[in-house]
N, C-alpha and C. Protein backbone atom coordinates (compact mmCIF):
# COMPACT_ATOMS: atom_id res chain seq x y z
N UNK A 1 0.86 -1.16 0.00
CA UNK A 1 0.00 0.00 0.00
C UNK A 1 0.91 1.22 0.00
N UNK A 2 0.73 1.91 -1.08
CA UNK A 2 1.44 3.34 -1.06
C UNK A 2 0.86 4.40 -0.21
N UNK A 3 1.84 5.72 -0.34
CA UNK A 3 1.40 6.87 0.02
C UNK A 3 -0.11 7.54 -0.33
N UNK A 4 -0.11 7.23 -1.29
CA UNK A 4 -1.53 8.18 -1.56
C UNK A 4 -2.75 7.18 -1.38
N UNK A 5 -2.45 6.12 -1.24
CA UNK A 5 -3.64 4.97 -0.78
C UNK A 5 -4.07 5.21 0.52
N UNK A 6 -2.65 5.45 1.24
CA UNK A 6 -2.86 5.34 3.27
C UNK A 6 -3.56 6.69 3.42
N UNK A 7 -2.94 8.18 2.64
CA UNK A 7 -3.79 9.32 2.35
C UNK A 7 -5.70 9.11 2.52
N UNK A 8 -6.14 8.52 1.08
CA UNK A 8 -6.96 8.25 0.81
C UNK A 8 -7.92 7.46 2.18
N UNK A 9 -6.94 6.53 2.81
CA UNK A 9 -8.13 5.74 3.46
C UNK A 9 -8.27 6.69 5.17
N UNK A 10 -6.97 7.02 5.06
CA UNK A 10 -7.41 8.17 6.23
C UNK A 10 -8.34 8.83 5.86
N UNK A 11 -8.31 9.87 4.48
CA UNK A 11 -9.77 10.75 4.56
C UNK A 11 -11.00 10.50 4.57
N UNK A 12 -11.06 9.19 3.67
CA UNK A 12 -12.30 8.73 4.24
C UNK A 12 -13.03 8.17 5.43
N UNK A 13 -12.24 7.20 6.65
CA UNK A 13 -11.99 7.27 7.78
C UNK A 13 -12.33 8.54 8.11
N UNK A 14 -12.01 9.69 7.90
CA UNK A 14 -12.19 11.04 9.19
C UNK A 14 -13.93 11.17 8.62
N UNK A 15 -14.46 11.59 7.46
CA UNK A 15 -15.45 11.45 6.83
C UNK A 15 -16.64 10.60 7.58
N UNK A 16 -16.25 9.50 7.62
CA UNK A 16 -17.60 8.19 7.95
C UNK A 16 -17.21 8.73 9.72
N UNK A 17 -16.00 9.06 10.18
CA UNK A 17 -16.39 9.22 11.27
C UNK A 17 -16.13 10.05 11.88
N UNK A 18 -16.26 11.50 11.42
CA UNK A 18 -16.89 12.63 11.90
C UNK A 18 -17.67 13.46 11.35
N UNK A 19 -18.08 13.15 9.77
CA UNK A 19 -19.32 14.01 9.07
C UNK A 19 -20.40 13.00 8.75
N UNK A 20 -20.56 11.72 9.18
CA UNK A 20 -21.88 10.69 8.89
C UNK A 20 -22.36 10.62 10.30
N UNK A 21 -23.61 11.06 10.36
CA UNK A 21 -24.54 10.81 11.53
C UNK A 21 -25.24 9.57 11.18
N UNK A 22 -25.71 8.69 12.16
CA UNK A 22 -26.66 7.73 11.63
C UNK A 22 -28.03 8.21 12.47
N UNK A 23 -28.99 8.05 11.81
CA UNK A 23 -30.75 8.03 12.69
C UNK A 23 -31.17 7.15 13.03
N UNK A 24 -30.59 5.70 12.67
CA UNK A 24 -31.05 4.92 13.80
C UNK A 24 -30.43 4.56 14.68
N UNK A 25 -31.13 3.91 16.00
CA UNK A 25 -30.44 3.78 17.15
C UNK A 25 -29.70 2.85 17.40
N UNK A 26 -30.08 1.57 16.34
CA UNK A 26 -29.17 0.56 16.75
C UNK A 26 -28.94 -0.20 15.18
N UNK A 27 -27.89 0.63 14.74
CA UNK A 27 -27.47 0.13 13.01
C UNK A 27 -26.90 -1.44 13.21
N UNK A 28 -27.12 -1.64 12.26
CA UNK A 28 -26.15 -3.20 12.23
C UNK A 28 -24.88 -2.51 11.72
N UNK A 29 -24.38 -1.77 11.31
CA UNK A 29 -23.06 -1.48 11.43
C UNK A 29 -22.73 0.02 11.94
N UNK A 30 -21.76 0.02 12.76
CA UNK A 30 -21.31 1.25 13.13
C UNK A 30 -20.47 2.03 12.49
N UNK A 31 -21.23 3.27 11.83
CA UNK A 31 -20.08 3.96 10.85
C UNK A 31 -19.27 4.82 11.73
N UNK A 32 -19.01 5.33 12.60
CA UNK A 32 -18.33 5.65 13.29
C UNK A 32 -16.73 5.05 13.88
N UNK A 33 -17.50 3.26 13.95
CA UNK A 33 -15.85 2.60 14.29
C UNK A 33 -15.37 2.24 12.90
N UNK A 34 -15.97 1.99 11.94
CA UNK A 34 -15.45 1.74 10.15
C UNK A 34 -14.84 2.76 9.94
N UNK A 35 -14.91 3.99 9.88
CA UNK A 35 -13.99 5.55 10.19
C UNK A 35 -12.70 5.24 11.05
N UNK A 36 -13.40 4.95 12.38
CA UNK A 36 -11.82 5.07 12.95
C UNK A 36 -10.86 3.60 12.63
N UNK A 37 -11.36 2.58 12.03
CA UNK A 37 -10.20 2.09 11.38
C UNK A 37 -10.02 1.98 10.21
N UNK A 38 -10.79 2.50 9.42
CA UNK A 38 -9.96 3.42 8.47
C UNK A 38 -9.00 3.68 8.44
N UNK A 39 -9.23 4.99 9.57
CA UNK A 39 -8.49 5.84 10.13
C UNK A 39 -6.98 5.32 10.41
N UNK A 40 -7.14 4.36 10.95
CA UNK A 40 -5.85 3.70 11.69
C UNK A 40 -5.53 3.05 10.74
N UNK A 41 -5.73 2.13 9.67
CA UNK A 41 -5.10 0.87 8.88
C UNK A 41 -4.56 2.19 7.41
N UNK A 42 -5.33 3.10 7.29
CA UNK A 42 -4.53 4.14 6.65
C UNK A 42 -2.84 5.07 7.36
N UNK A 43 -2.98 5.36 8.53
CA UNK A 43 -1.99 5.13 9.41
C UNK A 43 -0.72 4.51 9.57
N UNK A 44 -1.07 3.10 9.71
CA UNK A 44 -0.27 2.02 10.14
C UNK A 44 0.12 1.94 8.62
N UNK A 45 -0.59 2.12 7.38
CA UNK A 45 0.15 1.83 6.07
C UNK A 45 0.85 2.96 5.70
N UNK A 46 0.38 4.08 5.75
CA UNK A 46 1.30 4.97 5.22
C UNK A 46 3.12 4.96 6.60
N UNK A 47 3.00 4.60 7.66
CA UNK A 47 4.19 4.69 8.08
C UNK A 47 5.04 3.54 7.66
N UNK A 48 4.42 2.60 7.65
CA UNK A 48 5.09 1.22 6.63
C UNK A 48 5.92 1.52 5.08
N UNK A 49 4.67 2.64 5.16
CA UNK A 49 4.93 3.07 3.49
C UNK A 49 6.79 4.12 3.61
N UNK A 50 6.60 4.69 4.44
CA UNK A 50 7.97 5.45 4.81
C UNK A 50 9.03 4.75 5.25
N UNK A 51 8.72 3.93 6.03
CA UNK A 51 9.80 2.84 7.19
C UNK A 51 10.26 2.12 5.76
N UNK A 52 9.89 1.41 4.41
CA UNK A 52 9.95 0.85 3.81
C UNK A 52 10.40 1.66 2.26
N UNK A 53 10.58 2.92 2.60
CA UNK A 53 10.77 3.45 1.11
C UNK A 53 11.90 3.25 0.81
N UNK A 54 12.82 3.15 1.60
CA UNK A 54 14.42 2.96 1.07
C UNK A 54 14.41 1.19 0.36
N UNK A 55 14.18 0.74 1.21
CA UNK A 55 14.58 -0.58 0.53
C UNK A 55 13.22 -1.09 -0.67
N UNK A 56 12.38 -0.93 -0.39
CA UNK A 56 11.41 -1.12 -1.58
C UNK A 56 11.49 -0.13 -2.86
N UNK A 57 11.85 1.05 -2.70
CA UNK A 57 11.88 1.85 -4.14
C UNK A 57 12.29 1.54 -5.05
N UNK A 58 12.56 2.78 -5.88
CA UNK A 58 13.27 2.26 -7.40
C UNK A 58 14.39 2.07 -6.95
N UNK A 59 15.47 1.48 -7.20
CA UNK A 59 16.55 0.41 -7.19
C UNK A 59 16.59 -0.85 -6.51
N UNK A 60 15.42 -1.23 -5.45
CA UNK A 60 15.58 -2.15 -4.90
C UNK A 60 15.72 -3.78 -6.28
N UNK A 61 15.03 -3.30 -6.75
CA UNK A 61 15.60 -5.00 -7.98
C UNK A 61 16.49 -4.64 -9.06
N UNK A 62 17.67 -3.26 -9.05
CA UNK A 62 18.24 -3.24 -9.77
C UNK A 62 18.34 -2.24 -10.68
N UNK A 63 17.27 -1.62 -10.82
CA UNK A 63 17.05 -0.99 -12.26
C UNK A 63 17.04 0.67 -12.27
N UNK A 64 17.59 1.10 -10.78
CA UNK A 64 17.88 2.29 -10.74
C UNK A 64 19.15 3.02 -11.93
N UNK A 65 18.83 4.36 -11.96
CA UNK A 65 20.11 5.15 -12.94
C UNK A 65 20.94 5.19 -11.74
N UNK A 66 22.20 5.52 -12.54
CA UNK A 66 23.25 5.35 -12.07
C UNK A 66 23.34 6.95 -11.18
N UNK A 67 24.34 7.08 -10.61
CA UNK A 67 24.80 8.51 -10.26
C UNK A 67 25.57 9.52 -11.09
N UNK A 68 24.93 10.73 -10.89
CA UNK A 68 26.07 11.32 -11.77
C UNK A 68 27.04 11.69 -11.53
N UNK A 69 28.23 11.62 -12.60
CA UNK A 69 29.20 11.60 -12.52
C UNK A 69 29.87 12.73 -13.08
N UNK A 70 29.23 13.40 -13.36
CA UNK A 70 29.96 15.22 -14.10
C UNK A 70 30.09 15.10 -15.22
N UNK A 71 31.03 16.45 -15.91
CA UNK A 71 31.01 16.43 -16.98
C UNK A 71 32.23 15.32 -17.70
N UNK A 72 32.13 15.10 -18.47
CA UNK A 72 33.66 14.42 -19.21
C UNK A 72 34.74 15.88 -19.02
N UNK A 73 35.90 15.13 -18.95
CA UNK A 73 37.11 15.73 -18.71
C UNK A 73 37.53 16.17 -20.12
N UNK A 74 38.01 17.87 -19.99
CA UNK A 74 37.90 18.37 -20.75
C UNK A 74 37.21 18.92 -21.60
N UNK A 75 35.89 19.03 -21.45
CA UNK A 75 34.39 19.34 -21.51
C UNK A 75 34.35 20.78 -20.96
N UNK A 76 34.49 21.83 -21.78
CA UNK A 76 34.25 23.51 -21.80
C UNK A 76 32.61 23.32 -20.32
N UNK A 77 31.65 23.13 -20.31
CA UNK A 77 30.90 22.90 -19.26
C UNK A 77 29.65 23.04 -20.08
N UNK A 78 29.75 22.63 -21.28
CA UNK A 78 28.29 22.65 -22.41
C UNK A 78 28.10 21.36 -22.91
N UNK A 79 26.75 21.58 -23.38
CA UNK A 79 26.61 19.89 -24.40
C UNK A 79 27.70 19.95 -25.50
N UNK A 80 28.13 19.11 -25.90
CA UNK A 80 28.70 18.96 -26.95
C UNK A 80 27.65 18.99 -28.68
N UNK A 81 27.88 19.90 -29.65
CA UNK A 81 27.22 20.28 -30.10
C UNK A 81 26.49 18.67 -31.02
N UNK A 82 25.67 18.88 -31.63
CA UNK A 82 25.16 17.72 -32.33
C UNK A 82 25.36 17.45 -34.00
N UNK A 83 25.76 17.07 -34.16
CA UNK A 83 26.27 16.82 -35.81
C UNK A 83 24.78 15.79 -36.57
N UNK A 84 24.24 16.40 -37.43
CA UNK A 84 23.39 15.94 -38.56
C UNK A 84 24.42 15.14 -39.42
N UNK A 85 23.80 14.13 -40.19
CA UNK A 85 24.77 13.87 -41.51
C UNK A 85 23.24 13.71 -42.51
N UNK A 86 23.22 14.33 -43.56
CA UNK A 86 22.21 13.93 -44.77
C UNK A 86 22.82 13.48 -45.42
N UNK A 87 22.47 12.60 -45.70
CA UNK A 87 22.66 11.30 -47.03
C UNK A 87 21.82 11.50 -48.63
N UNK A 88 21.74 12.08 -49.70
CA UNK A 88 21.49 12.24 -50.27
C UNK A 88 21.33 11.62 -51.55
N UNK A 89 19.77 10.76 -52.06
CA UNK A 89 20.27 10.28 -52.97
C UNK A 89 20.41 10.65 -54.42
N UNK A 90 21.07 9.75 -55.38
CA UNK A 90 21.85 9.94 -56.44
C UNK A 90 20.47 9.99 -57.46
N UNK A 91 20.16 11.01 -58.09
CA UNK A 91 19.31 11.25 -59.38
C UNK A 91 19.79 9.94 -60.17
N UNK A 92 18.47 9.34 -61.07
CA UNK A 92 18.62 8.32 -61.70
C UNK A 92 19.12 8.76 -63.13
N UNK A 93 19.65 8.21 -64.21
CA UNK A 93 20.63 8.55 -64.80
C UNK A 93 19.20 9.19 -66.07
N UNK A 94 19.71 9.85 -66.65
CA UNK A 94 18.68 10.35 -67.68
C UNK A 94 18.13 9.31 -68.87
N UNK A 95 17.36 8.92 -69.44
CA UNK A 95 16.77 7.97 -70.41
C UNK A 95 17.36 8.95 -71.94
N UNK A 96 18.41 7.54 -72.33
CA UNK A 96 18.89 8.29 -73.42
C UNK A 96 18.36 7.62 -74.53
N UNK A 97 18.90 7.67 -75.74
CA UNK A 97 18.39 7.56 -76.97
C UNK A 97 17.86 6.18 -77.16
N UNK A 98 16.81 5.54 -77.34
CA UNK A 98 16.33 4.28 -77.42
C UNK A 98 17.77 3.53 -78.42
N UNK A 99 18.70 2.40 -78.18
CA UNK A 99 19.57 1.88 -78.79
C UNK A 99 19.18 0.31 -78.91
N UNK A 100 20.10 -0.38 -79.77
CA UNK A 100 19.54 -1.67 -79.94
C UNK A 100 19.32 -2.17 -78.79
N UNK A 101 18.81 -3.54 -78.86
CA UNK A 101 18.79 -4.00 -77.64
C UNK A 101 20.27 -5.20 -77.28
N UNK A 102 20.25 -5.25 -76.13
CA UNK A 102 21.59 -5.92 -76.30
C UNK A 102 21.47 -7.72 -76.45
N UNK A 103 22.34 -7.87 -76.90
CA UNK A 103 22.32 -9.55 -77.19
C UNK A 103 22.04 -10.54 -76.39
C-alpha cells in the first residue's frame, strides 16, 4: 500500500467518522468505528509506506540510474554540439536515346 492509498483511506476514515450521523439507534453497522479504522489501517500503512521506502523503491531489484558523474574531462561545461549527416540520394541517370537492344 502506497502513500496516496494510506492518504486516501485516512480521509475517508475522518469522513464516515466525523461528518456521517446515523438516525437509527441501533445500526447493524457502526459507521463511526469503520472511520476510525480506516483511520488507523490508513496510518499504520502509510508509516510502513515510509519505514519501507528505502529498501522497496526504485533500485531495490536493480534498475535504478546510475549517479552522476559530471562532466567528461575536458568538456568547456556545455553539451557537446550535435552533428546531422544527410545522405542524399543519387538522381537516376537520364533515359537516353532508345539503342539496340543488347544480345
Amino acid at each position: 500500500m502506497g502513500l496516496p492509498v494510506s492518504l486516501l483511506l485516512i480521509a475517508v476514515g475522518a469522513i464516515l467518522a466525523f461528518a456521517v450521523n446515523q438516525s437509527d439507534p441501533n445500526p447493524p453497522v457502526d459507521i463511526d468505528v469503520v472511520g476510525w479504522i480506516l483511520m488507523v489501517v490508513g496510518l499504520v500503512g502509510g508509516l510502513l509506506s515510509l519505514m519501507l521506502w528505502d529498501r522497496l523503491g526504485p533500485g531495490a531489484l536493480g534498475w535504478h540510474r546510475g549517479g552522476y558523474a559530471g562532466p567528461p574531462a575536458g568538456d568547456p561545461g556545455y553539451a557537446p554540439r550535435r552533428r546531422t549527416v544527410v545522405e542524399e540520394e543519387e538522381a537516376p541517370p537520364a533515359p537516353g536515346p532508345p539503342g539496340p537492344p543488347p544480345p
